[in-house]
PDB file of N, CA and C in Angstrom:
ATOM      1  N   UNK A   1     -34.192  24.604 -26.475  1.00  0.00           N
ATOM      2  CA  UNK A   1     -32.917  24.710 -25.797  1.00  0.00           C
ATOM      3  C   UNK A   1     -31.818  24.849 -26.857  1.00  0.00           C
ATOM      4  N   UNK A   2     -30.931  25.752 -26.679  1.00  0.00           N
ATOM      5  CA  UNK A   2     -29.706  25.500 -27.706  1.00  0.00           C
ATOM      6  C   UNK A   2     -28.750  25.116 -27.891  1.00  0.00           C
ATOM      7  N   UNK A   3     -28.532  24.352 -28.778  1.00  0.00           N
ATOM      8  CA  UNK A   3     -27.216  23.415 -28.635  1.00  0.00           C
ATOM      9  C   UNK A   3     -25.755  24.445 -28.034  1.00  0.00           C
ATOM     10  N   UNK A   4     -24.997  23.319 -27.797  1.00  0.00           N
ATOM     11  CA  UNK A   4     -23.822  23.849 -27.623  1.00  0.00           C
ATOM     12  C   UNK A   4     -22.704  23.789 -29.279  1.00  0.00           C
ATOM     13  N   UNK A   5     -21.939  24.685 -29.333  1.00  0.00           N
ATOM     14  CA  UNK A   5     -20.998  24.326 -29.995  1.00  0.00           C
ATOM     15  C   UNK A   5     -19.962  23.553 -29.614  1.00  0.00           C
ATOM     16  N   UNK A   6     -19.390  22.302 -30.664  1.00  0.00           N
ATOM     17  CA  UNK A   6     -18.414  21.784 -30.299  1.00  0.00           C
ATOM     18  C   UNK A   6     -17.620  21.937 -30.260  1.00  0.00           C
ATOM     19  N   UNK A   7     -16.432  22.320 -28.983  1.00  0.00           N
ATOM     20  CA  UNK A   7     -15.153  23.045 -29.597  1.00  0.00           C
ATOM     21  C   UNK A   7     -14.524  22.493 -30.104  1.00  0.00           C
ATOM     22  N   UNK A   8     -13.284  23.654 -30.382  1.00  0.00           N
ATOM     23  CA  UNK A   8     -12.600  23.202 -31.943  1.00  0.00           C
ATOM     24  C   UNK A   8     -11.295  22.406 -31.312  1.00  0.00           C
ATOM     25  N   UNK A   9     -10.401  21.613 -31.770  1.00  0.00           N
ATOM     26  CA  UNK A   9      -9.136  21.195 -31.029  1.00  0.00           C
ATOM     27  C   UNK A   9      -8.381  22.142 -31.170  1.00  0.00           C
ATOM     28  N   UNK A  10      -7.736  22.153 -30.254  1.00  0.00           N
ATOM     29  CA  UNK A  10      -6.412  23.564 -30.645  1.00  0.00           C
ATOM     30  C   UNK A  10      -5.163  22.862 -31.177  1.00  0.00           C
ATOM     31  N   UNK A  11      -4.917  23.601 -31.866  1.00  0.00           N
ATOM     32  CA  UNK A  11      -3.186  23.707 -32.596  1.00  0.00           C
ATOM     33  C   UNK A  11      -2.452  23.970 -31.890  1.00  0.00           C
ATOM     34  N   UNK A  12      -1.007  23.379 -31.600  1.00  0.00           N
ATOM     35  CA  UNK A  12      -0.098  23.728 -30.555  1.00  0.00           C
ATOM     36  C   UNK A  12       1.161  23.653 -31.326  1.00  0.00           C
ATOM     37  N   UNK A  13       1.844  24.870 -30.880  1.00  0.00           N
ATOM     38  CA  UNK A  13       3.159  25.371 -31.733  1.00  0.00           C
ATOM     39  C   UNK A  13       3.985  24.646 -31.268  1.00  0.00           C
ATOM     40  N   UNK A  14       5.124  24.017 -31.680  1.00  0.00           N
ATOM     41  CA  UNK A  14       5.952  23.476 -31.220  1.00  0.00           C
ATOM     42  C   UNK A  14       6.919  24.516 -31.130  1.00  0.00           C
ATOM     43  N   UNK A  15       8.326  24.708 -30.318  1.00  0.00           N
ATOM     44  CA  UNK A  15       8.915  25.367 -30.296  1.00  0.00           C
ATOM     45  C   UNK A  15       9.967  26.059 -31.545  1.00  0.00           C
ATOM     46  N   UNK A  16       9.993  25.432 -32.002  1.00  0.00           N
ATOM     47  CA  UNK A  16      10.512  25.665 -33.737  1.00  0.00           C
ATOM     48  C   UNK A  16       9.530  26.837 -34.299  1.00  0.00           C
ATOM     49  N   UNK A  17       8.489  26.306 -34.459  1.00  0.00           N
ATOM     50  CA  UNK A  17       7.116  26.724 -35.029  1.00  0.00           C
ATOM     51  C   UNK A  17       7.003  28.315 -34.572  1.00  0.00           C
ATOM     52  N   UNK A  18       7.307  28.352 -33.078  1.00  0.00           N
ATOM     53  CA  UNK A  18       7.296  29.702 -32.676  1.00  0.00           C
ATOM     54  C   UNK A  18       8.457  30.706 -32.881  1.00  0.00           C
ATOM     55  N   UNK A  19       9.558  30.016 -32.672  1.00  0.00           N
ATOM     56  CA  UNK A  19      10.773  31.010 -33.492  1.00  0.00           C
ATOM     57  C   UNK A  19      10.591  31.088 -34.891  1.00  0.00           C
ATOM     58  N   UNK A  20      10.228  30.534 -35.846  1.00  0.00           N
ATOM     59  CA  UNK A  20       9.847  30.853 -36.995  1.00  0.00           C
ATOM     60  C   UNK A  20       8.518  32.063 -37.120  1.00  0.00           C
ATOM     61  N   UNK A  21       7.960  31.952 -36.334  1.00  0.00           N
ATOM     62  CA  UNK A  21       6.871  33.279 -36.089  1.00  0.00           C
ATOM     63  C   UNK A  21       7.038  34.036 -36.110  1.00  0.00           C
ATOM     64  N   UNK A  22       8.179  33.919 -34.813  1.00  0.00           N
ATOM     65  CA  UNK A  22       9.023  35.232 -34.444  1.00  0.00           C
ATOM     66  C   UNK A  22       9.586  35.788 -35.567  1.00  0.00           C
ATOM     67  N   UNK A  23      10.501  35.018 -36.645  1.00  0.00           N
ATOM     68  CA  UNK A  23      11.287  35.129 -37.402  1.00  0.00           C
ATOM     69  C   UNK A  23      10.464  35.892 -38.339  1.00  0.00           C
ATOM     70  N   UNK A  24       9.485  35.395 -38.712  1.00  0.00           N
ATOM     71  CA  UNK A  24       8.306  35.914 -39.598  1.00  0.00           C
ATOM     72  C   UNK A  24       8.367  37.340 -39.328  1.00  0.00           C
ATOM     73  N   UNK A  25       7.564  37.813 -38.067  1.00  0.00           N
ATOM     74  CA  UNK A  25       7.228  39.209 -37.406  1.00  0.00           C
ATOM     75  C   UNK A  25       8.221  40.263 -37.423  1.00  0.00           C
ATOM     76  N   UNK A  26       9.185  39.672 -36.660  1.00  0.00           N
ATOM     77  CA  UNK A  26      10.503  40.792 -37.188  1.00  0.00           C
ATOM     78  C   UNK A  26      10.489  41.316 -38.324  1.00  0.00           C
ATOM     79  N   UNK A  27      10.942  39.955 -39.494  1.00  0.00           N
ATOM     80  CA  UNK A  27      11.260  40.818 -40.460  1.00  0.00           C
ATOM     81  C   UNK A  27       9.998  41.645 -41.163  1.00  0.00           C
ATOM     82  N   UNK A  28       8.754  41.023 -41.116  1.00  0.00           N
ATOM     83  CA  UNK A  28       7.540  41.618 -41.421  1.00  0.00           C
ATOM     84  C   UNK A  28       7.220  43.193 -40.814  1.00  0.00           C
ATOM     85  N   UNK A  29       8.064  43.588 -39.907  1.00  0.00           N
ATOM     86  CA  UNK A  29       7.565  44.656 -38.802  1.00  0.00           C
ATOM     87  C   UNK A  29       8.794  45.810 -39.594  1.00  0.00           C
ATOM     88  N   UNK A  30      10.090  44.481 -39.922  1.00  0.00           N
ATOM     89  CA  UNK A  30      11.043  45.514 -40.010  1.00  0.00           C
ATOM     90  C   UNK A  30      10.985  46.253 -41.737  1.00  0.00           C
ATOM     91  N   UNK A  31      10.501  45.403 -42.468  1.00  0.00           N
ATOM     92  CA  UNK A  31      10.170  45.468 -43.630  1.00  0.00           C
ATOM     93  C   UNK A  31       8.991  46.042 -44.617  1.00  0.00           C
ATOM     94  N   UNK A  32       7.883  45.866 -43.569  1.00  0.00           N
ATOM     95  CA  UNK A  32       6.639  46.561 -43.960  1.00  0.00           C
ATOM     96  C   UNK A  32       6.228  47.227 -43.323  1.00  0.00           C
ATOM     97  N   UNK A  33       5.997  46.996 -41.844  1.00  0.00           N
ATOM     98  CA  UNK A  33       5.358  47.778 -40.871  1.00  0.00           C
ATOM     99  C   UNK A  33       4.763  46.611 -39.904  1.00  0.00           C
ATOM    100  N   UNK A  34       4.170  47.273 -38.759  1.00  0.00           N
ATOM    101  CA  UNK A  34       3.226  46.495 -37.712  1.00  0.00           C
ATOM    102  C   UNK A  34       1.847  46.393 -38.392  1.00  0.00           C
ATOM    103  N   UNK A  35       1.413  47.310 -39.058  1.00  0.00           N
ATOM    104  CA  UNK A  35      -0.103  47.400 -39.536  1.00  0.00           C
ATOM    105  C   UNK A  35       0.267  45.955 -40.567  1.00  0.00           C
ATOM    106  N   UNK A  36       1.082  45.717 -40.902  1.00  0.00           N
ATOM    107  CA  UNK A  36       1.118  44.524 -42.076  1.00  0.00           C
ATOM    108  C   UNK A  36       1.086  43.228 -41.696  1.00  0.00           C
ATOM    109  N   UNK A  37       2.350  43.493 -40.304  1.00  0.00           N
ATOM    110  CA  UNK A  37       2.252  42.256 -39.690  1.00  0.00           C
ATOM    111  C   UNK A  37       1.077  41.417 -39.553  1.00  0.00           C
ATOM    112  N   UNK A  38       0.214  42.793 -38.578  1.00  0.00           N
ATOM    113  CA  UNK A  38      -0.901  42.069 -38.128  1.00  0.00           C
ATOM    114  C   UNK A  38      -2.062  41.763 -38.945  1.00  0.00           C
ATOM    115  N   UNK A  39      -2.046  42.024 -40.035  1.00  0.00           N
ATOM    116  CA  UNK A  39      -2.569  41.597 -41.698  1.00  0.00           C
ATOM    117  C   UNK A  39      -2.321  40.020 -41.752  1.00  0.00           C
ATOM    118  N   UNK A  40      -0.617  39.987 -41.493  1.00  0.00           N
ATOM    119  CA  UNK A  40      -0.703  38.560 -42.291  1.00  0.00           C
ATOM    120  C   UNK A  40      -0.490  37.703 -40.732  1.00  0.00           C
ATOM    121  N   UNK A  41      -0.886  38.328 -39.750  1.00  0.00           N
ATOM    122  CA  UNK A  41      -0.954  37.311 -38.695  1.00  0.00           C
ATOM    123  C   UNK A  41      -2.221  37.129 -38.573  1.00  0.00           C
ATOM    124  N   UNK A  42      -2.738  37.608 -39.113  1.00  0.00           N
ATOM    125  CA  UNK A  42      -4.502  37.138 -38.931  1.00  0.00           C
ATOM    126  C   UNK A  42      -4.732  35.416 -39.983  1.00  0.00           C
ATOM    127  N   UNK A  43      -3.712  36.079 -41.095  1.00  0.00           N
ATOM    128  CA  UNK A  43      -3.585  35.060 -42.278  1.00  0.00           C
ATOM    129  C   UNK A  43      -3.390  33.936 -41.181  1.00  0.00           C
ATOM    130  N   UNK A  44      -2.220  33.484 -41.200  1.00  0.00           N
ATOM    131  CA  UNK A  44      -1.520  32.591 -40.485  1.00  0.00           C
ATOM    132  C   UNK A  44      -2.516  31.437 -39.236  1.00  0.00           C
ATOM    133  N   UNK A  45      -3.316  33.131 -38.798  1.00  0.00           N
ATOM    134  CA  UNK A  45      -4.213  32.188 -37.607  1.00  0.00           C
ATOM    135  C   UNK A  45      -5.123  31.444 -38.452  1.00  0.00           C
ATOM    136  N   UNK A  46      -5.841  32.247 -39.397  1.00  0.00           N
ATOM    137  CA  UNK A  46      -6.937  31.231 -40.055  1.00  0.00           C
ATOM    138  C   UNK A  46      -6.002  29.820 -40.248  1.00  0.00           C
ATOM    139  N   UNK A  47      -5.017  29.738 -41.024  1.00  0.00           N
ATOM    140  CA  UNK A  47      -4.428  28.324 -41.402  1.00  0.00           C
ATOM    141  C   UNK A  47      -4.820  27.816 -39.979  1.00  0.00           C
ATOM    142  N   UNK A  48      -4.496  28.434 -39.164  1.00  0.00           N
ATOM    143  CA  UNK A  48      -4.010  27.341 -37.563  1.00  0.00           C
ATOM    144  C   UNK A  48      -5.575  26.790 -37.346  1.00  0.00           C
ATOM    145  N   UNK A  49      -5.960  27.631 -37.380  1.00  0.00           N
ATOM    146  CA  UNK A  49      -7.734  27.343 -37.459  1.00  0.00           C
ATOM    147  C   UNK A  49      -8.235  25.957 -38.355  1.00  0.00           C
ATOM    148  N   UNK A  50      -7.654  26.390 -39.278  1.00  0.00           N
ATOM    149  CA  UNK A  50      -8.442  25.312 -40.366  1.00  0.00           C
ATOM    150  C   UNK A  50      -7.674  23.868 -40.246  1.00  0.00           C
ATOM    151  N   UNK A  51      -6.388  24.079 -39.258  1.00  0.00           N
ATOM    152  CA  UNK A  51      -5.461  22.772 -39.281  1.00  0.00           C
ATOM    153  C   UNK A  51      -6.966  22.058 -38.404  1.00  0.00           C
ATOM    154  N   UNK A  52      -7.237  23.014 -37.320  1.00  0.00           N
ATOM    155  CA  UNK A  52      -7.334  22.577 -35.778  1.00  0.00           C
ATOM    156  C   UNK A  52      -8.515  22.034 -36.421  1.00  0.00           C
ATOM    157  N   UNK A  53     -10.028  22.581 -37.429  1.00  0.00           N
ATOM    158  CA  UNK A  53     -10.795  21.843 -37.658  1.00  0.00           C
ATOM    159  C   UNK A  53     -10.768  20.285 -38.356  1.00  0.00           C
ATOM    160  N   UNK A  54     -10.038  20.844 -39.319  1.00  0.00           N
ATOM    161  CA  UNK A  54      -9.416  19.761 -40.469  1.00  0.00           C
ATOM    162  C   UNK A  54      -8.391  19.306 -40.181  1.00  0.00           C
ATOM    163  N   UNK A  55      -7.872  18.500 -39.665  1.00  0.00           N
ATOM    164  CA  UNK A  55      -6.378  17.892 -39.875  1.00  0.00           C
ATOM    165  C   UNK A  55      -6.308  17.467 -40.971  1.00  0.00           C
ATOM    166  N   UNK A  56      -7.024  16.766 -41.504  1.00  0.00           N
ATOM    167  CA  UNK A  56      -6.828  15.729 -42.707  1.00  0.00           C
ATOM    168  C   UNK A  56      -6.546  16.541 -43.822  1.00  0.00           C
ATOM    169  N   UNK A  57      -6.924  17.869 -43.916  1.00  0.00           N
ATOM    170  CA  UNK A  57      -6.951  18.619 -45.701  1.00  0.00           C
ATOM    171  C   UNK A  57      -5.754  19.230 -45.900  1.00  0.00           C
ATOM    172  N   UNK A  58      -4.657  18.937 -45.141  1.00  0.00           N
ATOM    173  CA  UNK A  58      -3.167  19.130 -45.727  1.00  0.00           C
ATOM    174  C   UNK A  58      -2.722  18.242 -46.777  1.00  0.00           C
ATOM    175  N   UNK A  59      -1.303  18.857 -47.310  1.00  0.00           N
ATOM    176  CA  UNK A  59      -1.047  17.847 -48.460  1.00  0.00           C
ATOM    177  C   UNK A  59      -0.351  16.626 -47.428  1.00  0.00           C
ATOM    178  N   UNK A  60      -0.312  15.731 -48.119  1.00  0.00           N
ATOM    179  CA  UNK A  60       0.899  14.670 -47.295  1.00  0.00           C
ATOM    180  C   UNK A  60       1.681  14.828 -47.515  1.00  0.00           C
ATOM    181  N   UNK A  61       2.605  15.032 -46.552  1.00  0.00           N
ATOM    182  CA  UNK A  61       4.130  15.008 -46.172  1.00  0.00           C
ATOM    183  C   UNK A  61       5.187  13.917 -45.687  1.00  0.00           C
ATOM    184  N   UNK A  62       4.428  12.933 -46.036  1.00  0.00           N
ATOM    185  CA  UNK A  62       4.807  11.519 -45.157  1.00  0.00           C
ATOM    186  C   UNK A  62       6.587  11.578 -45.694  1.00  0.00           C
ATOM    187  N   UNK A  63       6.549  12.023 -47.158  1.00  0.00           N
ATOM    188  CA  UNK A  63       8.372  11.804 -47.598  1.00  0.00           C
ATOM    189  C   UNK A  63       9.137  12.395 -46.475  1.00  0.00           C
ATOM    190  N   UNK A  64       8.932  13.472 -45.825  1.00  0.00           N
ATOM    191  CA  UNK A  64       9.827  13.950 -44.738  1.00  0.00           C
ATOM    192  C   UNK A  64       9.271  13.433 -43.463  1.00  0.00           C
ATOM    193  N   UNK A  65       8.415  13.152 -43.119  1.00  0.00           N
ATOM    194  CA  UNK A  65       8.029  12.323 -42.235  1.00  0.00           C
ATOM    195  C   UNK A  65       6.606  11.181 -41.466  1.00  0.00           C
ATOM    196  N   UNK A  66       6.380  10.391 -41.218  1.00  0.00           N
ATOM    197  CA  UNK A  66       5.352   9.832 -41.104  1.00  0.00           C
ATOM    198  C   UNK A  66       4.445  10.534 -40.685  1.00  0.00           C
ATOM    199  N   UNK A  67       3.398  10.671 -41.539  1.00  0.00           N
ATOM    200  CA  UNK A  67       2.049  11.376 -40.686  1.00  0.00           C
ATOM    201  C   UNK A  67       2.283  13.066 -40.916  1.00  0.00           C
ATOM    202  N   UNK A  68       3.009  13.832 -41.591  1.00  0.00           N
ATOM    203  CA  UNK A  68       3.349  14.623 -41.652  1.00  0.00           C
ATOM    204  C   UNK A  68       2.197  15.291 -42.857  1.00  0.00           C
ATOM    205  N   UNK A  69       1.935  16.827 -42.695  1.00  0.00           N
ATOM    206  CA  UNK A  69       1.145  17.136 -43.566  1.00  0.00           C
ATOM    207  C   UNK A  69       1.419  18.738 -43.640  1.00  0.00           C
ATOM    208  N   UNK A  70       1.104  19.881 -44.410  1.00  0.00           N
ATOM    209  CA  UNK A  70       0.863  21.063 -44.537  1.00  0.00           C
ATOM    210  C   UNK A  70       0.087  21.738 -45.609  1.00  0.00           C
ATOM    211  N   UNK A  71       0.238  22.802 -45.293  1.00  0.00           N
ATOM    212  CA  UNK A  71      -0.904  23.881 -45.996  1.00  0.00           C
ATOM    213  C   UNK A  71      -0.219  25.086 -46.295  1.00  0.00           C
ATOM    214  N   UNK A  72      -0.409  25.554 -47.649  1.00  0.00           N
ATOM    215  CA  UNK A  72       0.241  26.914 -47.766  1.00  0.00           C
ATOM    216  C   UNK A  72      -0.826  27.890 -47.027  1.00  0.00           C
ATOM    217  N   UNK A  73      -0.059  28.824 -46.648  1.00  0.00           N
ATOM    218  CA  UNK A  73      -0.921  30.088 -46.189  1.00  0.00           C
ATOM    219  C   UNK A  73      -0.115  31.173 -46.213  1.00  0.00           C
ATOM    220  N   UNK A  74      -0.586  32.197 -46.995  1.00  0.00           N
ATOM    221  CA  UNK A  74      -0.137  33.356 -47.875  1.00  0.00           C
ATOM    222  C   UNK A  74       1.243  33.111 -48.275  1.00  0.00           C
ATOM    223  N   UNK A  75       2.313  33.207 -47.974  1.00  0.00           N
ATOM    224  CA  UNK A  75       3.591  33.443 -48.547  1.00  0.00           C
ATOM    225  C   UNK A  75       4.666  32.378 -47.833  1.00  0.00           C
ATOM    226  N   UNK A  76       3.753  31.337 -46.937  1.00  0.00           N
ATOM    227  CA  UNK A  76       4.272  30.090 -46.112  1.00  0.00           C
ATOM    228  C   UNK A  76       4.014  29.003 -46.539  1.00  0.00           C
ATOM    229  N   UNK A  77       4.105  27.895 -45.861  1.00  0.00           N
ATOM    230  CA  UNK A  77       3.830  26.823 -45.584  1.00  0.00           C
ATOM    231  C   UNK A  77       4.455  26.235 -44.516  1.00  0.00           C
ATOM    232  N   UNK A  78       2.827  25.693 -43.474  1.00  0.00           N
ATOM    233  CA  UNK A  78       3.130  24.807 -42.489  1.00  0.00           C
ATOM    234  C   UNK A  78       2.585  23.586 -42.506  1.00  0.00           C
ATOM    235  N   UNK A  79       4.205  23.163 -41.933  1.00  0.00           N
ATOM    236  CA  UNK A  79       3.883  21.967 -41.566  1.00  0.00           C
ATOM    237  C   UNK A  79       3.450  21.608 -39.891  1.00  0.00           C
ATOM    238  N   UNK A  80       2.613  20.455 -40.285  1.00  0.00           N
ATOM    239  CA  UNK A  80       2.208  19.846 -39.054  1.00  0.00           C
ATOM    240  C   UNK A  80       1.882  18.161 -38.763  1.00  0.00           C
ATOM    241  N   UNK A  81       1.503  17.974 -37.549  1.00  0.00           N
ATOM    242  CA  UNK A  81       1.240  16.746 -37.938  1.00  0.00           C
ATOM    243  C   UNK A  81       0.767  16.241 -36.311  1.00  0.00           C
ATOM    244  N   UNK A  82      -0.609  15.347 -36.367  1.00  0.00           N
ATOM    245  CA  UNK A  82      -0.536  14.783 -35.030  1.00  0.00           C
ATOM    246  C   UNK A  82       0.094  14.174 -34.274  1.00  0.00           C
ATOM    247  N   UNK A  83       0.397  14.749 -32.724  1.00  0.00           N
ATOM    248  CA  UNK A  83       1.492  13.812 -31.933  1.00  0.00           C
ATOM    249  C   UNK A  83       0.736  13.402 -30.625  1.00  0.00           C
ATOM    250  N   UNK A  84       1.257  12.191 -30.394  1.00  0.00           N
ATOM    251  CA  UNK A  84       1.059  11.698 -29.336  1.00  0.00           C
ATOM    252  C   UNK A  84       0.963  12.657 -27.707  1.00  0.00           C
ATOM    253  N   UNK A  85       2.354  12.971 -27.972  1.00  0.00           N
ATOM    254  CA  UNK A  85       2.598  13.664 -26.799  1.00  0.00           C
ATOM    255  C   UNK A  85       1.845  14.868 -26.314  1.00  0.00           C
ATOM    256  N   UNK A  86       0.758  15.619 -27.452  1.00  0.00           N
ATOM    257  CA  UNK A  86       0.048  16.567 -27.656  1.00  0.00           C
ATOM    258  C   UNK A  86      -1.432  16.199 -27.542  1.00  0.00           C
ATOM    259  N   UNK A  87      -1.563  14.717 -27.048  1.00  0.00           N
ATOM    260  CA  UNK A  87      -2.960  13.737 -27.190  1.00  0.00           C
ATOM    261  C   UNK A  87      -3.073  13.866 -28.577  1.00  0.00           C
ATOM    262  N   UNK A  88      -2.876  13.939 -29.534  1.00  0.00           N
ATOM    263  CA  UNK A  88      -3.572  13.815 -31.104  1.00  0.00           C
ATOM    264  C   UNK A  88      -3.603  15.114 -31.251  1.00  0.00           C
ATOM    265  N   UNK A  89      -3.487  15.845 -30.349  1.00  0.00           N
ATOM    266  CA  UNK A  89      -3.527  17.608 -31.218  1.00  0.00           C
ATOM    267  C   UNK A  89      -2.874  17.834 -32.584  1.00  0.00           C
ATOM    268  N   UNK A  90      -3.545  18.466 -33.495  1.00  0.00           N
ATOM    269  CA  UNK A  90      -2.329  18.958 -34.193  1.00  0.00           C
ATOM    270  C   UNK A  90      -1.335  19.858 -33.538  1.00  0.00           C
ATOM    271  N   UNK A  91      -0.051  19.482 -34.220  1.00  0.00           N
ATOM    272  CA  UNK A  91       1.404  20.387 -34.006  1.00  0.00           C
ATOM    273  C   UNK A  91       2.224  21.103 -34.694  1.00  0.00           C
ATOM    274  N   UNK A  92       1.945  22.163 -34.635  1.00  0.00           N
ATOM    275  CA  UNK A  92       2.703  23.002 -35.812  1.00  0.00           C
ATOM    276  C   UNK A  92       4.113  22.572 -35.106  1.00  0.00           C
ATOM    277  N   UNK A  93       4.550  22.425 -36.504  1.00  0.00           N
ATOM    278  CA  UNK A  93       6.006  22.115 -36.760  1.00  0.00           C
ATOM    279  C   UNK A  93       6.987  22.788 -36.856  1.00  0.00           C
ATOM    280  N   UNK A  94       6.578  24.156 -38.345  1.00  0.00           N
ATOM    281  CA  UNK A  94       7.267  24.646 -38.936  1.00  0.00           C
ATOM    282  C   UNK A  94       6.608  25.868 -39.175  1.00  0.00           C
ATOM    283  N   UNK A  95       6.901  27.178 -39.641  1.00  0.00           N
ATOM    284  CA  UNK A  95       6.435  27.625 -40.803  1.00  0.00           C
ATOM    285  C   UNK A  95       7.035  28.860 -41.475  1.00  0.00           C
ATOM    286  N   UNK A  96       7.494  28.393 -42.524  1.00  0.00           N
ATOM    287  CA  UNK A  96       8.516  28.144 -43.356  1.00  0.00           C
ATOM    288  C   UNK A  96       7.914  29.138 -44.408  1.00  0.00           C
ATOM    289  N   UNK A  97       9.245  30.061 -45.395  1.00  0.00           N
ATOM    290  CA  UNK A  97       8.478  30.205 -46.523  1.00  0.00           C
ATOM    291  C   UNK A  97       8.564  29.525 -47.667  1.00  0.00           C
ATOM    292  N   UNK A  98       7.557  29.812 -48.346  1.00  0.00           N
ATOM    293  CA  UNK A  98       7.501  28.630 -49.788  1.00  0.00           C
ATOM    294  C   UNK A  98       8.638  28.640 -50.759  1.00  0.00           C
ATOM    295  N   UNK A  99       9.546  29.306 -50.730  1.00  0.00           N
ATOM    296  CA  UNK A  99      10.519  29.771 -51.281  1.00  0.00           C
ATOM    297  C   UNK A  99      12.041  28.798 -50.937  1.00  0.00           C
ATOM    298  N   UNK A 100      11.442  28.680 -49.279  1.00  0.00           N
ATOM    299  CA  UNK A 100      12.830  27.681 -49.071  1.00  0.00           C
ATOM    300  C   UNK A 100      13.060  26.024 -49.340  1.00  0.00           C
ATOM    301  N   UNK A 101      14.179  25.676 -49.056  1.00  0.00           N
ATOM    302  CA  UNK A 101      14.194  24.117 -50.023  1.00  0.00           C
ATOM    303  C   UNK A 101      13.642  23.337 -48.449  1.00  0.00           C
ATOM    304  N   UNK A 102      12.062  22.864 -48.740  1.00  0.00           N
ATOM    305  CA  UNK A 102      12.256  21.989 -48.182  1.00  0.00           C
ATOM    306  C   UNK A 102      12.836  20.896 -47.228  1.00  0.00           C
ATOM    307  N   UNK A 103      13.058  20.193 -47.656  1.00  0.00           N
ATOM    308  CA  UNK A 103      13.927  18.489 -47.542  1.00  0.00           C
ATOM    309  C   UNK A 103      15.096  19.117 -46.788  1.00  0.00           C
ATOM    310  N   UNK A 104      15.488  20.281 -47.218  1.00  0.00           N
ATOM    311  CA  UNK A 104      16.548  20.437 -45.576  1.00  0.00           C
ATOM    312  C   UNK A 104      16.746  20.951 -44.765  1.00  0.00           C
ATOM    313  N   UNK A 105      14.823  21.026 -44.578  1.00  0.00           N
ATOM    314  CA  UNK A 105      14.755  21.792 -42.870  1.00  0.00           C
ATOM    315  C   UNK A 105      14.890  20.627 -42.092  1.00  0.00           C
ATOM    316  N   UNK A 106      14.938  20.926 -40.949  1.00  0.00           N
ATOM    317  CA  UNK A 106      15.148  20.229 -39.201  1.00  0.00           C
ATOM    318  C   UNK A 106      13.381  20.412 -38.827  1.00  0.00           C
ATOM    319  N   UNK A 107      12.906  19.577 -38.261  1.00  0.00           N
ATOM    320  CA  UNK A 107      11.029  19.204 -37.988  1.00  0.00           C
ATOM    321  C   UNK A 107      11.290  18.794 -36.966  1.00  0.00           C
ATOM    322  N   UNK A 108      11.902  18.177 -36.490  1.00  0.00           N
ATOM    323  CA  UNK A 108      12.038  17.411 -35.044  1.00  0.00           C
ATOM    324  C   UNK A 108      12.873  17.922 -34.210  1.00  0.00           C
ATOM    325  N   UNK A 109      14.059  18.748 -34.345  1.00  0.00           N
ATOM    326  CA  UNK A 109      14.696  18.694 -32.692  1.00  0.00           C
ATOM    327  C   UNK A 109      13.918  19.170 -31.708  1.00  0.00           C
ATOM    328  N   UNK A 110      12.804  19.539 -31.509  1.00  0.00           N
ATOM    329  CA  UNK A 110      12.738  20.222 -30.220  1.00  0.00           C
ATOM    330  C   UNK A 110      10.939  19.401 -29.590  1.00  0.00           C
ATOM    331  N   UNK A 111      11.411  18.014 -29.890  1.00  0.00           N
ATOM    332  CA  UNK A 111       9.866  17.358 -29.981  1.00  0.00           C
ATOM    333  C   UNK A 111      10.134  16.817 -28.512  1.00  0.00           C
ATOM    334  N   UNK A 112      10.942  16.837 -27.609  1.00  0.00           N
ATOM    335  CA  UNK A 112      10.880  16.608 -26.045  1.00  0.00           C
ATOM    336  C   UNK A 112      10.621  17.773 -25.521  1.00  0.00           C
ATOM    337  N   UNK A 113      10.499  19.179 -26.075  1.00  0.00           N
ATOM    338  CA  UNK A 113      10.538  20.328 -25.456  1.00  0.00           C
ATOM    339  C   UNK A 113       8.555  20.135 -24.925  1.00  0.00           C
ATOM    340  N   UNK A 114       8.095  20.485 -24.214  1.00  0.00           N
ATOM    341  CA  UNK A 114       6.800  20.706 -24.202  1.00  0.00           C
ATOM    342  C   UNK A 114       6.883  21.704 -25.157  1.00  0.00           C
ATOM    343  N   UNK A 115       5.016  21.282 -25.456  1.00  0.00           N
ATOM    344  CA  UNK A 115       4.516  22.415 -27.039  1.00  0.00           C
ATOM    345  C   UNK A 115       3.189  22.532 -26.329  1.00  0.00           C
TER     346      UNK A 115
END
């Protein structure tokens, strides 16, 4: 008989997380093309992938917030982190490029919004 696979947990964008996508795609579409986009949106999914298997193999992020963690992926970094309100899902937070300062993005306003 053959086993089943166990599924994977899913990653859930928080609303931030997805205007930053957006933000991503535009300029990626407007700048390189669609064929590129969808190059580095494939990128992007693997990260989401590897959050959803691994939570734990991000760096810690606890300085900006408790429980907080991310992963570079290609020319980003997201952050995430398990929430309650998501049952323990991971939650993309952010995703940001590596280029910008940190410490003074916004991670939380939109954590009553459903994700």
């Amino acid at each position: 008989m053959p086993t089943r696979k166990k599924p994977e947990a899913a990653v859930r964008l928080s609303g931030r997380a997805r205007a930053d996508l957006e933000d991503i795609r535009r300029y990626t579409v407007e700048t390189w093309g669609r064929v590129q986009w969808l190059v580095y949106y494939r990128t992007l999914v693997r990260g989401f992938e590897t959050i959803a298997r691994h939570p734990e193999i991000g760096r810690d992020r606890s300085l900006f917030a408790p429980g907080m963690r991310s992963i570079n992926c290609g020319k980003h970094v997201i952050f995430y982190q398990p929430l309650k309100a998501a049952k323990g899902a991971p939650v993309v937070l952010r995703i940001v490029h590596q280029r910008r300062y940190l410490p003074a993005l916004v991670y939380y306003d939109d954590l009553d919004a459903p994700v």
